[in-house]
Protein backbone atom coordinates (compact mmCIF):
# COMPACT_ATOMS: atom_id res chain seq x y z
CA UNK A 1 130.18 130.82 48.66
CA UNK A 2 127.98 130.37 45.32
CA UNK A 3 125.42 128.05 44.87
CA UNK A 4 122.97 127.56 42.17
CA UNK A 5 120.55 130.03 43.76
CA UNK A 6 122.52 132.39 41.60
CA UNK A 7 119.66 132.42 38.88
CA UNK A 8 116.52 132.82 41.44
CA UNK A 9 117.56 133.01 45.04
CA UNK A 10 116.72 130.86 48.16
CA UNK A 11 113.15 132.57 48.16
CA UNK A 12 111.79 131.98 45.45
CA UNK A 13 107.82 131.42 45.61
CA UNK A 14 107.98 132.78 49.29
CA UNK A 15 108.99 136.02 48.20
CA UNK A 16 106.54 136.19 45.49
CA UNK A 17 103.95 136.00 47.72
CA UNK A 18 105.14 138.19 50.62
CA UNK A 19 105.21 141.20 47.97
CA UNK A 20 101.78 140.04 46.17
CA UNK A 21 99.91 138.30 48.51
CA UNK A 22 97.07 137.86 45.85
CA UNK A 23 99.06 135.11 43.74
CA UNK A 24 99.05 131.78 45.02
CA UNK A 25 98.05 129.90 42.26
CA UNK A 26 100.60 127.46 41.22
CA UNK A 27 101.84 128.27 37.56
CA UNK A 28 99.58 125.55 35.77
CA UNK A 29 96.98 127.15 37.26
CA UNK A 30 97.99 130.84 36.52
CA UNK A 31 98.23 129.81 32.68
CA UNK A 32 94.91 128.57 32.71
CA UNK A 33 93.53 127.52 29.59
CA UNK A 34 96.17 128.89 27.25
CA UNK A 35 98.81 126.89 29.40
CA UNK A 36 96.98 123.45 28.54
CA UNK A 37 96.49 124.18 24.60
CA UNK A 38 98.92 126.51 23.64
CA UNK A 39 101.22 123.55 23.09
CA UNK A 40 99.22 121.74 20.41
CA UNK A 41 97.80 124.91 18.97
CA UNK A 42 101.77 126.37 18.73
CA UNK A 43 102.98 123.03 16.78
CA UNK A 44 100.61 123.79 14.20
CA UNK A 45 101.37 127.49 14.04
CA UNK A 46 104.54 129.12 12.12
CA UNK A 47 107.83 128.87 13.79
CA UNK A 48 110.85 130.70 14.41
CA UNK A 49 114.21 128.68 14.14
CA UNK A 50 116.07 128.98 17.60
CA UNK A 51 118.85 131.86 17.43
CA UNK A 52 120.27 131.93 20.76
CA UNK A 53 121.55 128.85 22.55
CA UNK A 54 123.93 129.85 25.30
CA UNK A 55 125.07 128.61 28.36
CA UNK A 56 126.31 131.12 31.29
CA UNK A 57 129.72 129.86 32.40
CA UNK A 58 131.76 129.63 35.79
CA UNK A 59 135.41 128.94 35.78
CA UNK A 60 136.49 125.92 38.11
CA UNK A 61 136.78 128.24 41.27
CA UNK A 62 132.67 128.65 41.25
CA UNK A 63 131.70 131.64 39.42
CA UNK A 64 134.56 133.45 41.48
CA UNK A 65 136.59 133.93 38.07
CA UNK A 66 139.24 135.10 40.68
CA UNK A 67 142.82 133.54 38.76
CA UNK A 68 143.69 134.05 35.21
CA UNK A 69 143.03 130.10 33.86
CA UNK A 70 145.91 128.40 32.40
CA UNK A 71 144.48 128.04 29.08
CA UNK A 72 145.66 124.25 28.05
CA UNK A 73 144.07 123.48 31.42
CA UNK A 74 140.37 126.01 30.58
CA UNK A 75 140.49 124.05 26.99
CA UNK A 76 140.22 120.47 28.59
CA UNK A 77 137.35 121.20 31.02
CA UNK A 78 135.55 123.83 28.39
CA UNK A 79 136.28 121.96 25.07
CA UNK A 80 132.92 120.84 24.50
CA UNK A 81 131.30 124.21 24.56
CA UNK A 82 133.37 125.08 21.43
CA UNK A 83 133.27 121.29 19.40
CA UNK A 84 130.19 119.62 19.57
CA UNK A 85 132.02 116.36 18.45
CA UNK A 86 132.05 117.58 14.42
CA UNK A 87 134.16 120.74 15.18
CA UNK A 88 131.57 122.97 15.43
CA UNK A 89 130.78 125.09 18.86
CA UNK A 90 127.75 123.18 20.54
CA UNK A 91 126.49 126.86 22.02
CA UNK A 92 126.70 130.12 19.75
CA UNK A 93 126.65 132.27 23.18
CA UNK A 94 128.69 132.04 26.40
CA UNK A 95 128.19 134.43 29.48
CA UNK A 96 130.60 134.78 32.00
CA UNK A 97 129.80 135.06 35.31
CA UNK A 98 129.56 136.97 37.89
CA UNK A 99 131.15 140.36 37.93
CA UNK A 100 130.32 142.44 41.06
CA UNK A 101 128.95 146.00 40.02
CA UNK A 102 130.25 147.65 43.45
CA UNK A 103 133.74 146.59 42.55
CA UNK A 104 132.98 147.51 38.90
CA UNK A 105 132.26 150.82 39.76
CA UNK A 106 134.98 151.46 42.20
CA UNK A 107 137.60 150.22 40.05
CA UNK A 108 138.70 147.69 42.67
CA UNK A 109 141.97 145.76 42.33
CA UNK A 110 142.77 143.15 44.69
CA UNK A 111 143.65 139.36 45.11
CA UNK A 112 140.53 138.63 42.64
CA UNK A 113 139.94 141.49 40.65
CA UNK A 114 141.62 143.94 38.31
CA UNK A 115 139.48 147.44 37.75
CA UNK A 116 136.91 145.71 39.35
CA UNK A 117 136.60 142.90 36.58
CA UNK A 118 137.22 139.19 37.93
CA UNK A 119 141.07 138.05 36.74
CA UNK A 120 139.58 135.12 35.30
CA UNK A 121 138.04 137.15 32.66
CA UNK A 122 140.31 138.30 30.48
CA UNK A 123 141.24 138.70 26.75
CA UNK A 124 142.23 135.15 26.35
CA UNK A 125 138.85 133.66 27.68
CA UNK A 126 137.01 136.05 25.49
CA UNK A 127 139.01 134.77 22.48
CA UNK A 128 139.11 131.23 23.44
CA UNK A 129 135.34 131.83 22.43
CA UNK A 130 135.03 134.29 19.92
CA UNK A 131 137.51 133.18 17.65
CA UNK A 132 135.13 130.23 17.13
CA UNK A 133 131.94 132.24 16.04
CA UNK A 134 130.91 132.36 19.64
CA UNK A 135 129.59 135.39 20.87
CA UNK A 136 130.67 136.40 24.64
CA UNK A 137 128.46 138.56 27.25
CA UNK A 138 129.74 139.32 31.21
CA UNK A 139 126.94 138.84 33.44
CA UNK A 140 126.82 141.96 36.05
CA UNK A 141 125.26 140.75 39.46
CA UNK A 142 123.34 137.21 40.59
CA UNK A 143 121.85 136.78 43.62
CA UNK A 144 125.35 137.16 45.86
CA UNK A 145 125.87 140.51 44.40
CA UNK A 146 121.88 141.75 44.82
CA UNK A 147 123.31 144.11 47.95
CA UNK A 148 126.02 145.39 45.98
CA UNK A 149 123.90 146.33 43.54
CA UNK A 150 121.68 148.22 45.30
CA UNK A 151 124.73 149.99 47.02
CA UNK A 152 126.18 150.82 43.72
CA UNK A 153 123.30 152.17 41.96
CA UNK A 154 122.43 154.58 44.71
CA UNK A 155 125.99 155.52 45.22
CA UNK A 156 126.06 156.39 40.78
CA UNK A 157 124.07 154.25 39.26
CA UNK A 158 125.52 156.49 35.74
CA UNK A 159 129.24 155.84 36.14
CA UNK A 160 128.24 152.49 36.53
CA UNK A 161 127.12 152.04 33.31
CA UNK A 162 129.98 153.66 31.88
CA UNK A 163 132.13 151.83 33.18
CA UNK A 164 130.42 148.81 32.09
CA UNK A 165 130.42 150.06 28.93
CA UNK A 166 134.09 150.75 28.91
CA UNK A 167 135.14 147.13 29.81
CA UNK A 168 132.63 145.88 27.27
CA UNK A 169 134.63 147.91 24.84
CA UNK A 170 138.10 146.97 26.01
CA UNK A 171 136.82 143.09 26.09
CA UNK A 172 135.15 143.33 22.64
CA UNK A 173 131.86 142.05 24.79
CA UNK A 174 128.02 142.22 25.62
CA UNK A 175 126.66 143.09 29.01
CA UNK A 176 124.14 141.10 31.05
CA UNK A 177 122.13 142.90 33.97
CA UNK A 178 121.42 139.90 37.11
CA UNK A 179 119.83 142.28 39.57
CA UNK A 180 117.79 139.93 41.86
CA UNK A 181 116.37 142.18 44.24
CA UNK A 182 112.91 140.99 44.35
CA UNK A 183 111.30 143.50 46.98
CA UNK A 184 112.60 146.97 46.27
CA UNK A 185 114.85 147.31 42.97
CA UNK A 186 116.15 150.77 42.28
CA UNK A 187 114.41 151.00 38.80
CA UNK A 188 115.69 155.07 38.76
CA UNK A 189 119.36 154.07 39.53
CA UNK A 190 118.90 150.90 37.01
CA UNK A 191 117.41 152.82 34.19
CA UNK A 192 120.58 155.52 34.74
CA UNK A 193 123.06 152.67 34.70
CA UNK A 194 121.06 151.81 31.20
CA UNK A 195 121.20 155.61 30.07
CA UNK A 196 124.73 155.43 30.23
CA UNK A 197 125.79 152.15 28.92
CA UNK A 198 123.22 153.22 25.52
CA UNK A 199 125.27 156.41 25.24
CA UNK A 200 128.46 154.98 24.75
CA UNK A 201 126.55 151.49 22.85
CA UNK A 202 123.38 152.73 21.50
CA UNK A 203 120.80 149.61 20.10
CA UNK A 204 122.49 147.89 17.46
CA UNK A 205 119.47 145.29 15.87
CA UNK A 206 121.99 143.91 13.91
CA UNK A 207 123.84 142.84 16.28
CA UNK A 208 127.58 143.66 14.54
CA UNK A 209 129.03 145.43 17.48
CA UNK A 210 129.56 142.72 20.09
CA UNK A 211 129.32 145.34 23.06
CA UNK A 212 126.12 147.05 22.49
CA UNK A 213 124.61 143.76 23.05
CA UNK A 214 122.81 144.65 26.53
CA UNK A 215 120.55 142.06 28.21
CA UNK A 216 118.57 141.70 31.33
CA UNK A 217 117.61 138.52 33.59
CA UNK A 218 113.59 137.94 34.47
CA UNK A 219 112.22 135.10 36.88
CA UNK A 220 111.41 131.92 35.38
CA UNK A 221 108.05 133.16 35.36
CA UNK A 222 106.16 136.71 36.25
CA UNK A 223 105.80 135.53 39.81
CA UNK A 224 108.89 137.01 41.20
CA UNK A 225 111.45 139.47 40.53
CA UNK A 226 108.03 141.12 39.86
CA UNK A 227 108.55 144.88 40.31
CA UNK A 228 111.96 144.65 37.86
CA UNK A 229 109.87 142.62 35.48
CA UNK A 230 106.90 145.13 35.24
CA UNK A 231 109.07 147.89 34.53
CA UNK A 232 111.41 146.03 32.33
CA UNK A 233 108.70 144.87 29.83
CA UNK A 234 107.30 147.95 29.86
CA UNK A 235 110.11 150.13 29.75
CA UNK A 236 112.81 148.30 28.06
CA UNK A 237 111.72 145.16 26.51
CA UNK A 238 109.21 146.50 23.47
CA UNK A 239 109.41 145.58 20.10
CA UNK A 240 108.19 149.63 18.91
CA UNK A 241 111.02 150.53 20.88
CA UNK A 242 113.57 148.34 22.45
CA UNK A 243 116.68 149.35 24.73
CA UNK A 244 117.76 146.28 26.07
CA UNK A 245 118.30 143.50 23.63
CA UNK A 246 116.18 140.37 24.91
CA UNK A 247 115.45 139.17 29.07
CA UNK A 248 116.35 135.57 30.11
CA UNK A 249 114.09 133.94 31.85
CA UNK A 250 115.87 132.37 34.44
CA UNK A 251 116.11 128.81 35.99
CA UNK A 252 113.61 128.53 38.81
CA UNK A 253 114.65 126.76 42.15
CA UNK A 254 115.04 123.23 40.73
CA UNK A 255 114.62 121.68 37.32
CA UNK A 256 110.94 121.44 36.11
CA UNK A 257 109.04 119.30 34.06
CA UNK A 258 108.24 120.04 30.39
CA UNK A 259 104.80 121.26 30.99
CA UNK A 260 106.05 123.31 33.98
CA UNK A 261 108.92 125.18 31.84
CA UNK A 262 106.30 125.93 29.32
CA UNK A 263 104.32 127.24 31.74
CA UNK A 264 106.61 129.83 33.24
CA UNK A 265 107.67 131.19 29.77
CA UNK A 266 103.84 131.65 28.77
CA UNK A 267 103.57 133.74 32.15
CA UNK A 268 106.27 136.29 30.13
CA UNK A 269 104.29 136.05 26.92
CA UNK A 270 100.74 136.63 28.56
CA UNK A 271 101.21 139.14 31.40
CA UNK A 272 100.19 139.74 34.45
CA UNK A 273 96.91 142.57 33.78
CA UNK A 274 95.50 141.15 37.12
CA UNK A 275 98.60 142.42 38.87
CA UNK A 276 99.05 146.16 40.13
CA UNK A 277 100.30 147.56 38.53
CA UNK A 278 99.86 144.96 35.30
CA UNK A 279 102.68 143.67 33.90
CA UNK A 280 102.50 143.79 30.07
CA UNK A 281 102.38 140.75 27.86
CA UNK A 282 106.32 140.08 26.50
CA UNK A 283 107.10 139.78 23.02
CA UNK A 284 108.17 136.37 22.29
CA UNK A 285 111.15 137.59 20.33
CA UNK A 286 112.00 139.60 23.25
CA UNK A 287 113.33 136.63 25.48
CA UNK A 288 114.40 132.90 25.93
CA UNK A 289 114.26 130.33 28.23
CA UNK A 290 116.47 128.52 30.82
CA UNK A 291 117.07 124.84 32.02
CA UNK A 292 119.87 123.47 33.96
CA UNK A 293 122.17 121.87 32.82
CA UNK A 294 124.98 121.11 35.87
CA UNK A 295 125.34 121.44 39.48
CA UNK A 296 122.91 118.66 40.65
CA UNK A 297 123.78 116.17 42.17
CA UNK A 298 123.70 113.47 38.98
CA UNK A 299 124.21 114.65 35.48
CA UNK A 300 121.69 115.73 33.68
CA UNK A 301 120.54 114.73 30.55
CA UNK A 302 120.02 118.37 29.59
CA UNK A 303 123.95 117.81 29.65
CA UNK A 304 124.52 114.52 28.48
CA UNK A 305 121.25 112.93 26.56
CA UNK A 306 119.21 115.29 24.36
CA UNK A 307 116.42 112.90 23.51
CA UNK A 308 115.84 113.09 27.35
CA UNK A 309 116.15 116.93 27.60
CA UNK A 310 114.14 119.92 28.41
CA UNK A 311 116.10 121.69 25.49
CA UNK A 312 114.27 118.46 23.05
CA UNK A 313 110.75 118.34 24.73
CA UNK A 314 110.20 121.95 24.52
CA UNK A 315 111.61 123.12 21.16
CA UNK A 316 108.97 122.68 19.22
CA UNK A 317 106.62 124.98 21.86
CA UNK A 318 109.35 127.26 22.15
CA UNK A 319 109.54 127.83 18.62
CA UNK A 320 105.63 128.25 17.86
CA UNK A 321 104.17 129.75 20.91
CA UNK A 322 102.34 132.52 20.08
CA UNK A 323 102.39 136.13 20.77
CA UNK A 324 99.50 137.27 23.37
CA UNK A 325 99.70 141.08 22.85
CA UNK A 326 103.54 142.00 22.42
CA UNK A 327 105.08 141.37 19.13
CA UNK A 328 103.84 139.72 15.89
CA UNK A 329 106.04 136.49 15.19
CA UNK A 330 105.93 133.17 16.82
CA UNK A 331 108.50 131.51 18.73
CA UNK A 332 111.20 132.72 21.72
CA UNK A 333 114.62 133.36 20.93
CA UNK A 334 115.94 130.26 22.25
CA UNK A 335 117.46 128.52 25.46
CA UNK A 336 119.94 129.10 28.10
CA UNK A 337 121.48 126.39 29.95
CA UNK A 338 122.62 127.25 33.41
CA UNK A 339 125.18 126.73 33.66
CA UNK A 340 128.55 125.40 32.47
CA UNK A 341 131.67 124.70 34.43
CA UNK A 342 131.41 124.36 38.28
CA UNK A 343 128.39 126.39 39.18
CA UNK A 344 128.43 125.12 42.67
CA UNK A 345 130.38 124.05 45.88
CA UNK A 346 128.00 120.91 45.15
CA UNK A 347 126.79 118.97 42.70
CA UNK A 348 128.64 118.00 39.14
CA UNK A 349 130.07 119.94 37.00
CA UNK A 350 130.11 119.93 32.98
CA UNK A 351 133.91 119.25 33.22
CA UNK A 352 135.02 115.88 31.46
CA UNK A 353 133.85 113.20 32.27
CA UNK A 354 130.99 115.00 32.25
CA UNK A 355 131.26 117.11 29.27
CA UNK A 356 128.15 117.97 27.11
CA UNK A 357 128.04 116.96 23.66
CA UNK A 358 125.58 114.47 23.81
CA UNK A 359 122.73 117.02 25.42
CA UNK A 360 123.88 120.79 24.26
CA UNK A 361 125.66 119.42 21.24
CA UNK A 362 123.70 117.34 20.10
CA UNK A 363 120.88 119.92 20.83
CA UNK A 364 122.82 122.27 18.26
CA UNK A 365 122.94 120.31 15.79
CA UNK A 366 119.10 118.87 15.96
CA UNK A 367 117.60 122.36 16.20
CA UNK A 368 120.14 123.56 13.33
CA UNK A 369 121.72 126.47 15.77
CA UNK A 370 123.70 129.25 14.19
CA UNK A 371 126.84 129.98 14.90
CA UNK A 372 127.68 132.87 14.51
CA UNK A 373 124.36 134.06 16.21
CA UNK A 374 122.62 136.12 13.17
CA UNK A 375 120.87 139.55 13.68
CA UNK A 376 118.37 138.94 16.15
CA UNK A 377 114.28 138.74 15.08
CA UNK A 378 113.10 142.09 16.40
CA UNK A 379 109.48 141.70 16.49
């Protein structure tokens, strides 16, 4: 069964602190002063227009994506996503998930899968989006998948990544890495898997082939997920020389308040040099931020009232905020809502009458989102 601990897990702060023991300050705290002025100091800085807004999407069986959808049917509950209420797409990014790597890599075809690939995600999803200026990524992992993971990678971590590569080719796609494993990741399997997949998709800044779009989710913050977030910002995430296109940082364990998002993202931006090792500040460019947007148990007005939103209250921060040490332009790349459809057993869904025009459209059209999503800023 899938729940929303998809995008952090059921331990969140617990298992931050069981692998660093030394960071119990709550997030305001961690910003310090930054945290409390970067706000005002950002809205009078230079901005960056948002470039991604995207919303990971589960089909009406729970992220599952088991059944092929009838497509009249997929159009009803999903119609929003691609008409804002003025015919234009209120999100120029959707991500499907979850695929499971371990059936990815051994090709498994059963009552769910074909190849290893969910049946739900097939050529006629991927067009349903694409052919209105909607780019489409699957997402590899979440937190179910975090053992199967591990036991792929070890097992060969490379033909992984080829075939991930290969169905991102077939499906005219990008690939997003969700490997939650927040105590020991397999960084040498990962960066094989990542080997691969750039062999057959090498960086593409300008974004024109769909499937060497590679991505990688972070924790809402630098406080868990830690290890796979040191290496990642390190390793893959600079602006001198990038690998993986942008992180998300993800949703923490409930919805936060404005000054608590903005919190969490600076954590990315700053770093972590009191950590060992450090983790390196993040280049604002190099990621974007997450809110939720279904599976509570009321709607949201994320979903359904954008002067009320997360996505409102923090634009103008998350278009100004400053680099601290990684990259040299203002602003994140945008926002992430997780997530569309029926991301949970519990809790609504974004499925007329709870569609969300009046929160991610409207969002679209306020903050002037492109669609199609341009080259990315690269620095």
């Amino acid at each position: 069964m899938r729940t929303l601990t998809h995008r952090l897990g059921v331990l969140g702060a617990a298992a931050a602190l069981a692998i660093a023991p030394v960071l119990t300050a709550p997030a305001h705290a961690q910003a310090g002063s930054r945290g409390s002025t970067a706000p005002a100091a950002a809205a009078a800085a230079a901005s960056s227009p948002v470039q991604i807004y995207g919303a990971w999407l589960c089909g009406s069986d729970f992220c599952t994506w088991a059944a092929a959808p009838d497509m009249t049917t997929f159009d009803t509950q999903n119609h929003w996503m691609i008409d804002r209420g003025n015919g234009s797409p209120s999100v120029n990014l959707v991500v499907l998930a979850f695929v499971d790597p371990l059936k990815l890599l051994n090709g498994t075809t059963d009552a769910g899968d074909t190849n290893g690939v969910p049946n739900g995600m097939d050529q006629a999803v991927v067009n349903y989006f694409t052919s209105h200026g909607v780019r489409v990524m699957l997402s590899i992992g979440g937190i179910t998948y975090t053992a199967d993971w591990d036991t792929a990678l070890t097992q060969n971590a490379t033909s992984l990544g080829q075939k991930a590569a290969a169905v991102a080719t077939q499906l005219g796609v990008g690939i997003e890495i969700d490997y939650e494993n927040s105590s020991s990741p397999n960084l040498t399997g990962m960066q094989a898997f990542i080997n691969a997949y750039r062999a057959a998709h090498p960086y593409d800044a300008t974004g024109a082939n769909p499937a060497a779009r590679l991505t990688i989710d972070v924790a809402a913050g630098d406080r868990y997920l830690i290890a796979l977030d040191q290496y990642a910002t390190s390793n893959w995430l600079t602006t001198s020389n990038p690998v993986l296109d942008y992180a998300n940082a993800m949703v923490p364990n409930k919805q936060t308040s404005t000054s608590g998002s903005e919190s969490n993202w600076l954590e990315h931006v700053d770093g972590k040099p009191n950590y060992a090792p450090p983790i390196a500040p993040l280049a604002p460019a190099k990621f974007t931020g997450s809110v939720y947007v279904a599976g509570q148990s009321q709607v949201l007005p994320e979903c359904n009232n954008f002067a009320g939103s997360l996505q409102n209250s923090t634009s103008s921060w998350v278009e100004s905020v400053a680099p601290a040490g990684a990259g040299s332009t203002n602003g994140m790349l945008g926002f992430m809502f997780w997530a569309a459809g029926a991301p949970s057993t519990r809790g609504q869904t974004t499925f007329p009458p709870n569609s969300c025009q009046g929160g991610v459209g409207v969002g679209a059209t306020t903050l002037s989102v492109p669609v199609p999503m341009p080259a990315l800023r690269q620095n």
